[in-house]
Protein backbone atom coordinates (compact mmCIF):
# COMPACT_ATOMS: atom_id res chain seq x y z
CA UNK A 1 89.88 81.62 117.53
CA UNK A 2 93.11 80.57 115.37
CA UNK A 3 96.28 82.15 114.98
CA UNK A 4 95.31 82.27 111.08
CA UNK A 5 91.11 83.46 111.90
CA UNK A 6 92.67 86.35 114.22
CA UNK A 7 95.04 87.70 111.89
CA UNK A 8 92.84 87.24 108.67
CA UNK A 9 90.03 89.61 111.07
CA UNK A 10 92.32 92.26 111.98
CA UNK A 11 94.02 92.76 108.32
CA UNK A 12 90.51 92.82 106.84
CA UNK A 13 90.27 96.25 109.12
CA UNK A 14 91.48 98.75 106.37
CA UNK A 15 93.38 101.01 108.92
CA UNK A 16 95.94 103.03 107.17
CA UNK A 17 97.42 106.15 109.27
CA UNK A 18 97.37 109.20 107.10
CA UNK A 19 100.13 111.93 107.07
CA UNK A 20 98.17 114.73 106.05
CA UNK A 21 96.02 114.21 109.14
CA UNK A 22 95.78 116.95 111.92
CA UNK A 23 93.61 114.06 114.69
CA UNK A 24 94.82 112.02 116.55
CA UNK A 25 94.43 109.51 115.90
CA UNK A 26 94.79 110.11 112.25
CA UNK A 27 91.80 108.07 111.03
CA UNK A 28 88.94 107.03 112.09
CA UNK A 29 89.22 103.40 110.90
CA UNK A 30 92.15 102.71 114.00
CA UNK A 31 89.49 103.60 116.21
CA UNK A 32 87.70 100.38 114.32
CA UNK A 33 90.05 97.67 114.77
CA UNK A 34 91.27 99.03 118.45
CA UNK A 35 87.48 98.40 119.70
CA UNK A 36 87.51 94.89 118.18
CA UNK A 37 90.88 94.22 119.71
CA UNK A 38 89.19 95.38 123.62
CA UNK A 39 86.77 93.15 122.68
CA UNK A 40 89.32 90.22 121.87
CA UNK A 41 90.89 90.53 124.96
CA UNK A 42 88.48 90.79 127.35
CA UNK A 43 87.18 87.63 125.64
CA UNK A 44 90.53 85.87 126.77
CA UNK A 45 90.44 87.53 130.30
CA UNK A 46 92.61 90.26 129.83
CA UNK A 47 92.17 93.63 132.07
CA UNK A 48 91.79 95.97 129.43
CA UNK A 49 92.51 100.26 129.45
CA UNK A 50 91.17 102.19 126.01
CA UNK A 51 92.46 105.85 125.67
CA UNK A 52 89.52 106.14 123.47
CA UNK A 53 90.22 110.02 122.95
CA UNK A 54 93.95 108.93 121.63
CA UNK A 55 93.13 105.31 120.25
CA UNK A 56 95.76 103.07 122.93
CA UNK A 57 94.27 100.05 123.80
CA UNK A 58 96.27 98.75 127.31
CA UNK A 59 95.95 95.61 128.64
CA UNK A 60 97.16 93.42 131.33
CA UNK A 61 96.62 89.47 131.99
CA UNK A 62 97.66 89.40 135.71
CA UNK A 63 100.61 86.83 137.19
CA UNK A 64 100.84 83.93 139.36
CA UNK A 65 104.03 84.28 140.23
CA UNK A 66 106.34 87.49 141.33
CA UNK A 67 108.20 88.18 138.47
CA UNK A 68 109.43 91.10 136.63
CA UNK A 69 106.20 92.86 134.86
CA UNK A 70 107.07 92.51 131.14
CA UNK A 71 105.38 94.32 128.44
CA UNK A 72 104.59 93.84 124.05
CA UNK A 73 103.69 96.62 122.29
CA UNK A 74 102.69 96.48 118.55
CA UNK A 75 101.00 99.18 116.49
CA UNK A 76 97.17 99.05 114.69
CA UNK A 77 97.73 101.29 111.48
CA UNK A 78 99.18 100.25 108.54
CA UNK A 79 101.01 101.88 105.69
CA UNK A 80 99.77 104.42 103.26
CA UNK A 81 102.09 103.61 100.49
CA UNK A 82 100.13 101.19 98.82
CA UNK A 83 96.33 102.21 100.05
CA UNK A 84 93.54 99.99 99.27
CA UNK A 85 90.78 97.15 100.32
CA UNK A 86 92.78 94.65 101.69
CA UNK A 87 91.65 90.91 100.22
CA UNK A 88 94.21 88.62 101.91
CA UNK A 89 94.62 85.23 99.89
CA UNK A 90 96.21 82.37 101.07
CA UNK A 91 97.91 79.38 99.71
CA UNK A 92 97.66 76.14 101.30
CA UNK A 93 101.02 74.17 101.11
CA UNK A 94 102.46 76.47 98.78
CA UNK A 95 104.57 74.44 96.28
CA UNK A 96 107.79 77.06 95.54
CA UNK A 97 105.79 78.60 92.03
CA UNK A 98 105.69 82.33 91.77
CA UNK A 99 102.09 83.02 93.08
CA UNK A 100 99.50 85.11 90.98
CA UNK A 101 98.16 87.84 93.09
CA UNK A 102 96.19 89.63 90.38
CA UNK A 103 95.44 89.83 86.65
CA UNK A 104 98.72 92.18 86.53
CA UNK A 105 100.59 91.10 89.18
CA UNK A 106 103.00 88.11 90.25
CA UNK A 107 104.52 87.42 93.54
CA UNK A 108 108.10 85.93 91.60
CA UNK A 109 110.54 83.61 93.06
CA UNK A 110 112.91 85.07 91.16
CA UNK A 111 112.27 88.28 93.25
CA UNK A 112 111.91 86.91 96.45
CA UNK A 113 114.04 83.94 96.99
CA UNK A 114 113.08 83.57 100.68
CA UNK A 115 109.67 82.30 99.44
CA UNK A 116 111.49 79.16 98.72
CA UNK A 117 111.97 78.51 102.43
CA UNK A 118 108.75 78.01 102.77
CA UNK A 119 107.61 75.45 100.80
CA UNK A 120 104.56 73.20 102.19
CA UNK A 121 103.58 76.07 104.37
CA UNK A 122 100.84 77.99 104.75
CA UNK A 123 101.16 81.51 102.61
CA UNK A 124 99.21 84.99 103.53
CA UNK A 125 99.58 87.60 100.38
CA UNK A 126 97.04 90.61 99.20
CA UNK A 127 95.17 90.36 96.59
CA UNK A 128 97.86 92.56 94.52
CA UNK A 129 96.03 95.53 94.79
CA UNK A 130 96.60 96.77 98.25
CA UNK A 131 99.46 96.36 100.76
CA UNK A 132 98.84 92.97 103.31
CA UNK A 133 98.66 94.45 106.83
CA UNK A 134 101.68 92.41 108.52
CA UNK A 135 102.98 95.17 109.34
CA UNK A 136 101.79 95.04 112.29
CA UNK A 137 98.66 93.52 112.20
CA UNK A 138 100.99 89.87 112.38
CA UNK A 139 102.64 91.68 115.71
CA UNK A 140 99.06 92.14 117.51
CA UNK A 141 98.25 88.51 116.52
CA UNK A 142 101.23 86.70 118.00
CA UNK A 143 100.74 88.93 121.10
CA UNK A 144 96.89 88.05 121.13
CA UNK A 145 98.41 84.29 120.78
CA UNK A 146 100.90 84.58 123.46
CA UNK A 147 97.97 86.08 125.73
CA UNK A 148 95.56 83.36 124.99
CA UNK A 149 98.04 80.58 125.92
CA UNK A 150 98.61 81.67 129.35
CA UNK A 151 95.19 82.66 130.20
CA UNK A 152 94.12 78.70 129.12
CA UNK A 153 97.02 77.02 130.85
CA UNK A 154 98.61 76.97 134.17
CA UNK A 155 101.28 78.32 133.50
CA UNK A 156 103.96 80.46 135.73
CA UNK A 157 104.02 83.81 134.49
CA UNK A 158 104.12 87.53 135.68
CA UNK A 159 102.18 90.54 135.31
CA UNK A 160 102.01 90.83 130.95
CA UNK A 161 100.93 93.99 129.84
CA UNK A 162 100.25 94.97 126.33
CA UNK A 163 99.72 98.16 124.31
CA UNK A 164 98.59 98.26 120.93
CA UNK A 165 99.08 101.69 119.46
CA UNK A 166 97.88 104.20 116.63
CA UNK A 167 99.73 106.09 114.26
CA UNK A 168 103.31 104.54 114.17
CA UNK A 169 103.64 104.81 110.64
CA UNK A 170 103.62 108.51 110.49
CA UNK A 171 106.14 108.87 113.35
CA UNK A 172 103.61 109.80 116.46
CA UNK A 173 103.16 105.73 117.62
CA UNK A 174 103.98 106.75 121.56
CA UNK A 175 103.21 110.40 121.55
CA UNK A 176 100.46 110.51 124.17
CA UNK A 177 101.50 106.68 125.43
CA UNK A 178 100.01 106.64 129.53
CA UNK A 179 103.41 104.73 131.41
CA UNK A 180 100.60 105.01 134.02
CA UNK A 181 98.36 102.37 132.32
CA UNK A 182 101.65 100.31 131.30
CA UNK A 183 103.78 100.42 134.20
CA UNK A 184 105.55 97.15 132.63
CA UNK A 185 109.39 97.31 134.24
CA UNK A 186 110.91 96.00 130.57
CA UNK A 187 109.29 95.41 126.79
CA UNK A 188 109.53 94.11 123.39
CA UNK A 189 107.93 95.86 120.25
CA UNK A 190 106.57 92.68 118.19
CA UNK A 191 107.37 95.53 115.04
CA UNK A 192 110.59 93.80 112.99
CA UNK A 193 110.47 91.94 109.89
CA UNK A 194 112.31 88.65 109.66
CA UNK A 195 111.79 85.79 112.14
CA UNK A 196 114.61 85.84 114.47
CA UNK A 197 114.89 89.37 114.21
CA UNK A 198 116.14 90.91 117.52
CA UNK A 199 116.80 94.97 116.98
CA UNK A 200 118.64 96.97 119.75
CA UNK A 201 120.78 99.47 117.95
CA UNK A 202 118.90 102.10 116.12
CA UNK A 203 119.90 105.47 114.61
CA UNK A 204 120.51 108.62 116.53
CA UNK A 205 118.61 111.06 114.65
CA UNK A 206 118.20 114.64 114.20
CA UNK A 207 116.46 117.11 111.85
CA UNK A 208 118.33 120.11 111.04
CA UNK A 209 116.28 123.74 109.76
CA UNK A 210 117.69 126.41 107.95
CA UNK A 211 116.42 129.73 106.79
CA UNK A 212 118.15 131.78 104.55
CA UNK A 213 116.45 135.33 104.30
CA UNK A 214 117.60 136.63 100.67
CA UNK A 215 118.69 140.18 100.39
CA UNK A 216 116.54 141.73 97.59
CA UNK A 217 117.27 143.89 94.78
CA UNK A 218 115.70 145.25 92.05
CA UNK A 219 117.42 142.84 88.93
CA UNK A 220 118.38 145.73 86.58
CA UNK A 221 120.38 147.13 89.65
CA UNK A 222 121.15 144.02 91.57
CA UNK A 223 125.10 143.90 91.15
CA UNK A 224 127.29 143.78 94.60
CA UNK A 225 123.23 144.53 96.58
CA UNK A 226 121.16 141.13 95.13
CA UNK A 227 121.91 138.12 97.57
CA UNK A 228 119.72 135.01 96.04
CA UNK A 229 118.44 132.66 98.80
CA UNK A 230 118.43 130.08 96.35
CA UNK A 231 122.00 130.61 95.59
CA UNK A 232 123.46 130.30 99.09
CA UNK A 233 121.25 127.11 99.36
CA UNK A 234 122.84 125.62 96.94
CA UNK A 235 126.48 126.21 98.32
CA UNK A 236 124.83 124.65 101.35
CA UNK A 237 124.42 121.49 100.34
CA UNK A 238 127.51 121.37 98.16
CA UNK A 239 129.47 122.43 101.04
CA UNK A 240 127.59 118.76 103.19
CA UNK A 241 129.34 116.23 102.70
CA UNK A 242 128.45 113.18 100.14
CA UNK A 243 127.54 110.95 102.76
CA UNK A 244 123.97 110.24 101.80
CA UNK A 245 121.33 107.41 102.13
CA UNK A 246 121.81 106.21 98.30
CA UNK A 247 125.45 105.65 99.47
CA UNK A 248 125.88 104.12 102.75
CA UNK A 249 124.37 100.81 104.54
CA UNK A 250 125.06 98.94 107.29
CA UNK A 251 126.46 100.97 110.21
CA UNK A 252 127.22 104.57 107.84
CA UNK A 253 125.24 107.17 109.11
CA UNK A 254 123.99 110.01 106.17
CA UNK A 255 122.71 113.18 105.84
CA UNK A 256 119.55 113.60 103.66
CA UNK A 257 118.61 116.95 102.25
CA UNK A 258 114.73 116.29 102.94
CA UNK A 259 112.96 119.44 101.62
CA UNK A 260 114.16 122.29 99.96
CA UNK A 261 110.91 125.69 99.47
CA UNK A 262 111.60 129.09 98.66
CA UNK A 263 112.49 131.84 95.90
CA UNK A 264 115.25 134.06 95.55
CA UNK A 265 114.07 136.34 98.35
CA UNK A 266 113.55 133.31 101.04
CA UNK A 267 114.75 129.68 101.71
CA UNK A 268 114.37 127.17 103.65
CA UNK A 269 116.32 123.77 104.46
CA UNK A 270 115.41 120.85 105.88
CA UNK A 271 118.27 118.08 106.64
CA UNK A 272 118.06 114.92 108.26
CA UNK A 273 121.13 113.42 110.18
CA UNK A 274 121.25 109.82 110.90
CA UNK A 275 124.12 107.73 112.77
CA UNK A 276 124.74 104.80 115.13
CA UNK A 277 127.54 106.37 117.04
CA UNK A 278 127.02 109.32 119.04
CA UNK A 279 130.47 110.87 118.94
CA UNK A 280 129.42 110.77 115.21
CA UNK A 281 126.37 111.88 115.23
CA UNK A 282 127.73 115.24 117.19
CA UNK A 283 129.99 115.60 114.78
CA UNK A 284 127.30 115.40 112.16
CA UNK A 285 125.47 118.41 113.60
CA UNK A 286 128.45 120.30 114.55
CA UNK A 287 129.25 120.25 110.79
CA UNK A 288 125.89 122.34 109.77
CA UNK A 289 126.96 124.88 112.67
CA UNK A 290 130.52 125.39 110.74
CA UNK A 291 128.75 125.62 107.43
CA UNK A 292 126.67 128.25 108.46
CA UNK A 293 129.36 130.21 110.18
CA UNK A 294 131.40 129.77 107.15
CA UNK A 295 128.96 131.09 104.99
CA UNK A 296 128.20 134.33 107.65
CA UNK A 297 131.53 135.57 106.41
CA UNK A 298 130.89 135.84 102.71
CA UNK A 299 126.93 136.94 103.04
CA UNK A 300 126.41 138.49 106.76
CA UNK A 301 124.00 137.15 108.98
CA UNK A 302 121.19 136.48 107.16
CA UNK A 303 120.82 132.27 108.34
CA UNK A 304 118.37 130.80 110.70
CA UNK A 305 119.74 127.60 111.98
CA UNK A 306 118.19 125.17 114.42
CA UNK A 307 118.80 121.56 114.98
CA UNK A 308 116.48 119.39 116.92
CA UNK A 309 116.86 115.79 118.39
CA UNK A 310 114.49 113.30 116.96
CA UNK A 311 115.54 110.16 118.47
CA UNK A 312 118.71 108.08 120.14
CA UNK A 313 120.14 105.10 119.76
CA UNK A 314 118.76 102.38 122.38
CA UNK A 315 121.45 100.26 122.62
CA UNK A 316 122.91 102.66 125.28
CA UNK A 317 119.75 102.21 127.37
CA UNK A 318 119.82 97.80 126.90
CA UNK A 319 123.11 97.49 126.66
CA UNK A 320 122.03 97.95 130.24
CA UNK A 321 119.24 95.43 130.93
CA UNK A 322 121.25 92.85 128.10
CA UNK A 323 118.72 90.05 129.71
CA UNK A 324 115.99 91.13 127.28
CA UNK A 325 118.57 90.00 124.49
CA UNK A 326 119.81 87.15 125.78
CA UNK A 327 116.35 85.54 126.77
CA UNK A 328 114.49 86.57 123.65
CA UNK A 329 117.56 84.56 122.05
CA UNK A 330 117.54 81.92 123.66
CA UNK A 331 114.04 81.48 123.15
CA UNK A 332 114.91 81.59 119.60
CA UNK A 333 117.11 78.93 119.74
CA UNK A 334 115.26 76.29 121.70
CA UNK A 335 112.68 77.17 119.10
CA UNK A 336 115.32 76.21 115.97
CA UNK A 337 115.69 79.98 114.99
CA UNK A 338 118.19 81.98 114.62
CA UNK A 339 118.72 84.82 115.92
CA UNK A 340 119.66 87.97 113.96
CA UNK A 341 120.96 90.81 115.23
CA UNK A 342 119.57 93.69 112.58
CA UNK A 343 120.47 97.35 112.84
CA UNK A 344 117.91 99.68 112.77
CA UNK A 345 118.52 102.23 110.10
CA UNK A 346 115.92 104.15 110.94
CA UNK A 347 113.68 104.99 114.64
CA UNK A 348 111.22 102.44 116.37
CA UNK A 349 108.68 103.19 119.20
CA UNK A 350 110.82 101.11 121.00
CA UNK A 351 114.23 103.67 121.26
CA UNK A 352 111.97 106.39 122.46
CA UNK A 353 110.03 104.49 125.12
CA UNK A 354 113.26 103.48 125.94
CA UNK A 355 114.97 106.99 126.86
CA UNK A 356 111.67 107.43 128.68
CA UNK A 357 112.78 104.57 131.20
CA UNK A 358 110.87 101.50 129.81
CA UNK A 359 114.15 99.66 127.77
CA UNK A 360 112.42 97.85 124.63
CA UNK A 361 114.18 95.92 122.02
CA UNK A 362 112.02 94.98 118.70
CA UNK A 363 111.05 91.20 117.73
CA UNK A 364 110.61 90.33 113.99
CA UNK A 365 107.29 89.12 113.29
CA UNK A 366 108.21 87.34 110.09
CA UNK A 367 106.54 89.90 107.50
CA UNK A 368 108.07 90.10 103.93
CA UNK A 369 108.00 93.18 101.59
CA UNK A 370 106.29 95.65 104.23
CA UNK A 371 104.79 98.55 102.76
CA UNK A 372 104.37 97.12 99.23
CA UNK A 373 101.50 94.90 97.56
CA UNK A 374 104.08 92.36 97.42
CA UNK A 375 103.83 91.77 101.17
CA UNK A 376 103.71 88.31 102.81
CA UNK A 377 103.78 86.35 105.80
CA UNK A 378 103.36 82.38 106.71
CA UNK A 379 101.66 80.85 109.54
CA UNK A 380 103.96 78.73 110.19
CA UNK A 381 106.46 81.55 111.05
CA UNK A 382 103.76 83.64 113.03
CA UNK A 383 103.49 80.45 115.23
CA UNK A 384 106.71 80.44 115.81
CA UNK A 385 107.09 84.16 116.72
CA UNK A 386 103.72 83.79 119.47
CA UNK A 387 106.20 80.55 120.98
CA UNK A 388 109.32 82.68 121.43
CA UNK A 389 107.10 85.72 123.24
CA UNK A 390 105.43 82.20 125.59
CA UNK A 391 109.36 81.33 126.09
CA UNK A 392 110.33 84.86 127.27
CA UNK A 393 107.33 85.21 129.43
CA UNK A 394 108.42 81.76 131.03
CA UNK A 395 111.97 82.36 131.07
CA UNK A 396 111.38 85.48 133.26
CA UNK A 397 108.76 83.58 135.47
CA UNK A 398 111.35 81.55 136.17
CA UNK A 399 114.64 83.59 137.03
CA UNK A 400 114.47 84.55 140.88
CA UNK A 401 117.56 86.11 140.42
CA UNK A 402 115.92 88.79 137.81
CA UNK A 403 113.61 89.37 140.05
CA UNK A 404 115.68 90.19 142.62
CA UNK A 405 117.80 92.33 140.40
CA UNK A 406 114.69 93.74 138.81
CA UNK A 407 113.54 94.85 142.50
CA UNK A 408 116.25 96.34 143.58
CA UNK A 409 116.62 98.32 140.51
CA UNK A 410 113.38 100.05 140.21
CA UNK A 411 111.93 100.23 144.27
């Protein structure tokens, strides 16, 4: 099977995760592609592992040589933003015009510059009416790619384990994840967008709840008695400070007011505090605890605050085990790519495996306008991305010294 057959199959799968689900895995239709993808494996000799109950699909194509056991991770659902059947089209040696996807829509050059880097390739778009898939569907192809290749050549490589895994898009993509079917010593989430892409900072991120429990008071005798939850929330958030995600980028951190229910008699507050740096990101929280005491002196004790960790930034963790940088870049650059360091401004599945001992940096996968009918991806580019995940396998085949470090470390 080709590169293009394999991911045309798997984005045909309509397998969008769904908030408002209570299972796990959210939908049914993960459970549809992740038994086509044990099937796909096995078919190239991998040892596979299905959590059918949970909808993980492990595998592992076993070494030749002693190396460190590296893992790739990419995730089966897709968005629900822009729900639909998904009709990929393709362009053959697209010529740099803006591309008709449907009767009412038009993939514009104009709009997406980038698609002029990419003319005389091979271009993968919806049909306009539905999102494409890439994200991630392009990930578990270039794995399945990188997979194939070693178990057809004789090649040096260790112990590669993959996991392909449910319900990332909703924010639960590792929540029952077994370390004891991927007991991989280092990984890469195949999860970014541009090719080149290597992530390794990421947000620290928090969620911060307030209640505010309203004094009541009959209105025609409310004066110096009526305390209106509503009220104090709003000197809440004017008292938070206008750092907020419609005016920062790059390395800013925010705060988000993220829901806001209630009447006069009740309220309730839900914040969301993002930043790279941790002394910041303290601060961030400390601020809501001052708030709250500040506002204790004018209204009494009538607040409910709690503030829970989300997620951390990973850097701390690879900052520690730098190789998987500086191999997946210079893979990248034998390849003629350039690598791009990208901050995360947001949380992958790779910063919380990391904190949970497995350090994993994110790969682009070449994907264009994620979660929007717009969406697109080339072949040319997913080729590219399944040759630098070959390069890292065979660069860490063939450092002994890793391997020595790599044994010391974690026997």
């Amino acid at each position: 099977m080709t590169l293009l057959e394999r991911f045309l199959k798997y984005v045909r799968i309509n397998s969008f995760s769904d908030s408002n689900s209570l299972k796990s895995p959210s939908t049914d239709s993960q459970k549809k592609l992740a038994s086509i993808l044990v099937q796909d494996l096995r078919a190239i000799g991998v040892e596979v592992w299905y959590d059918e109950e949970h909808c993980y699909v492990y595998g592992c194509l076993h070494g030749n040589v002693e190396a460190p056991k590296l893992g790739f991770i990419a995730h089966m659902d897709t968005s629900e933003d822009a729900k639909g059947n998904i009709n990929p089209k393709i362009t053959y040696n697209y010529d740099g015009q803006d591309i008709i996807l449907s009767e009412n829509r038009v993939l514009k050059t104009l709009d997406n510059p980038d698609l002029l880097n990419h003319i005389s390739e091979t271009l993968i778009t919806s049909d306009g009416d539905s999102l494409l898939g890439a994200d991630d569907k392009s990930g578990i192809a270039e794995i399945m790619e990188m997979l194939e290749y070693f178990s057809n050549k004789s090649e040096s490589h260790g112990d590669i384990y993959v996991c392909f895994t449910p319900d990332e898009e909703i924010g639960v993509g590792v929540k029952y994840f077994d370390f004891a079917q991927f007991p991989a010593q280092f990984a890469y989430t195949v999860d970014g967008l541009d090719i080149g892409e290597i992530s390794y900072e990421n947000f620290n991120a928090a969620t911060v709840f307030i209640k505010i429990n309203g004094v009541v008071s009959h209105l025609g005798n409310a004066k110096g008695k009526l305390i209106n939850a509503l009220t104090v929330a709003n000197k809440i958030n004017a008292l938070v400070p206008n750092e907020v995600p419609e005016n920062t980028e790059g390395d800013e951190g925010y705060y988000h007011l993220h829901k806001l229910n209630g009447d006069f008699t009740n309220a309730t507050m839900e914040y969301l505090i993002r930043d790279f740096d941790k002394v910041n990101f303290q601060r961030r929280k400390e601020k809501f605890r001052l708030i709250i005491e500040r506002l204790k002196e004018e209204y009494g004790n009538i607040f409910e605050l709690n503030i829970v960790d989300s997620y951390f930034n990973m850097k701390d963790i690879i900052s520690k085990h730098f190789h998987l940088v500086a191999y997946a870049r210079k893979a990248m650059e034998g390849l003629g790519i350039i690598p791009i360091s990208n901050l995360t401004r947001g949380g992958t599945d790779g910063a919380r495996l990391s904190y949970k001992g497995l350090p994993c940096p994110n790969l682009g996968t070449g994907a264009h306008n994620i979660h929007t009918v717009y969406e697109y991806i080339t072949l040319e580019e997913m080729e590219k991305v399944s040759k630098v995940l070959i390069e890292i396998v065979k660069a860490y085949a063939r450092d002994k010294d890793i391997v020595k470090r790599t044994r010391s470390h974690f026997n």
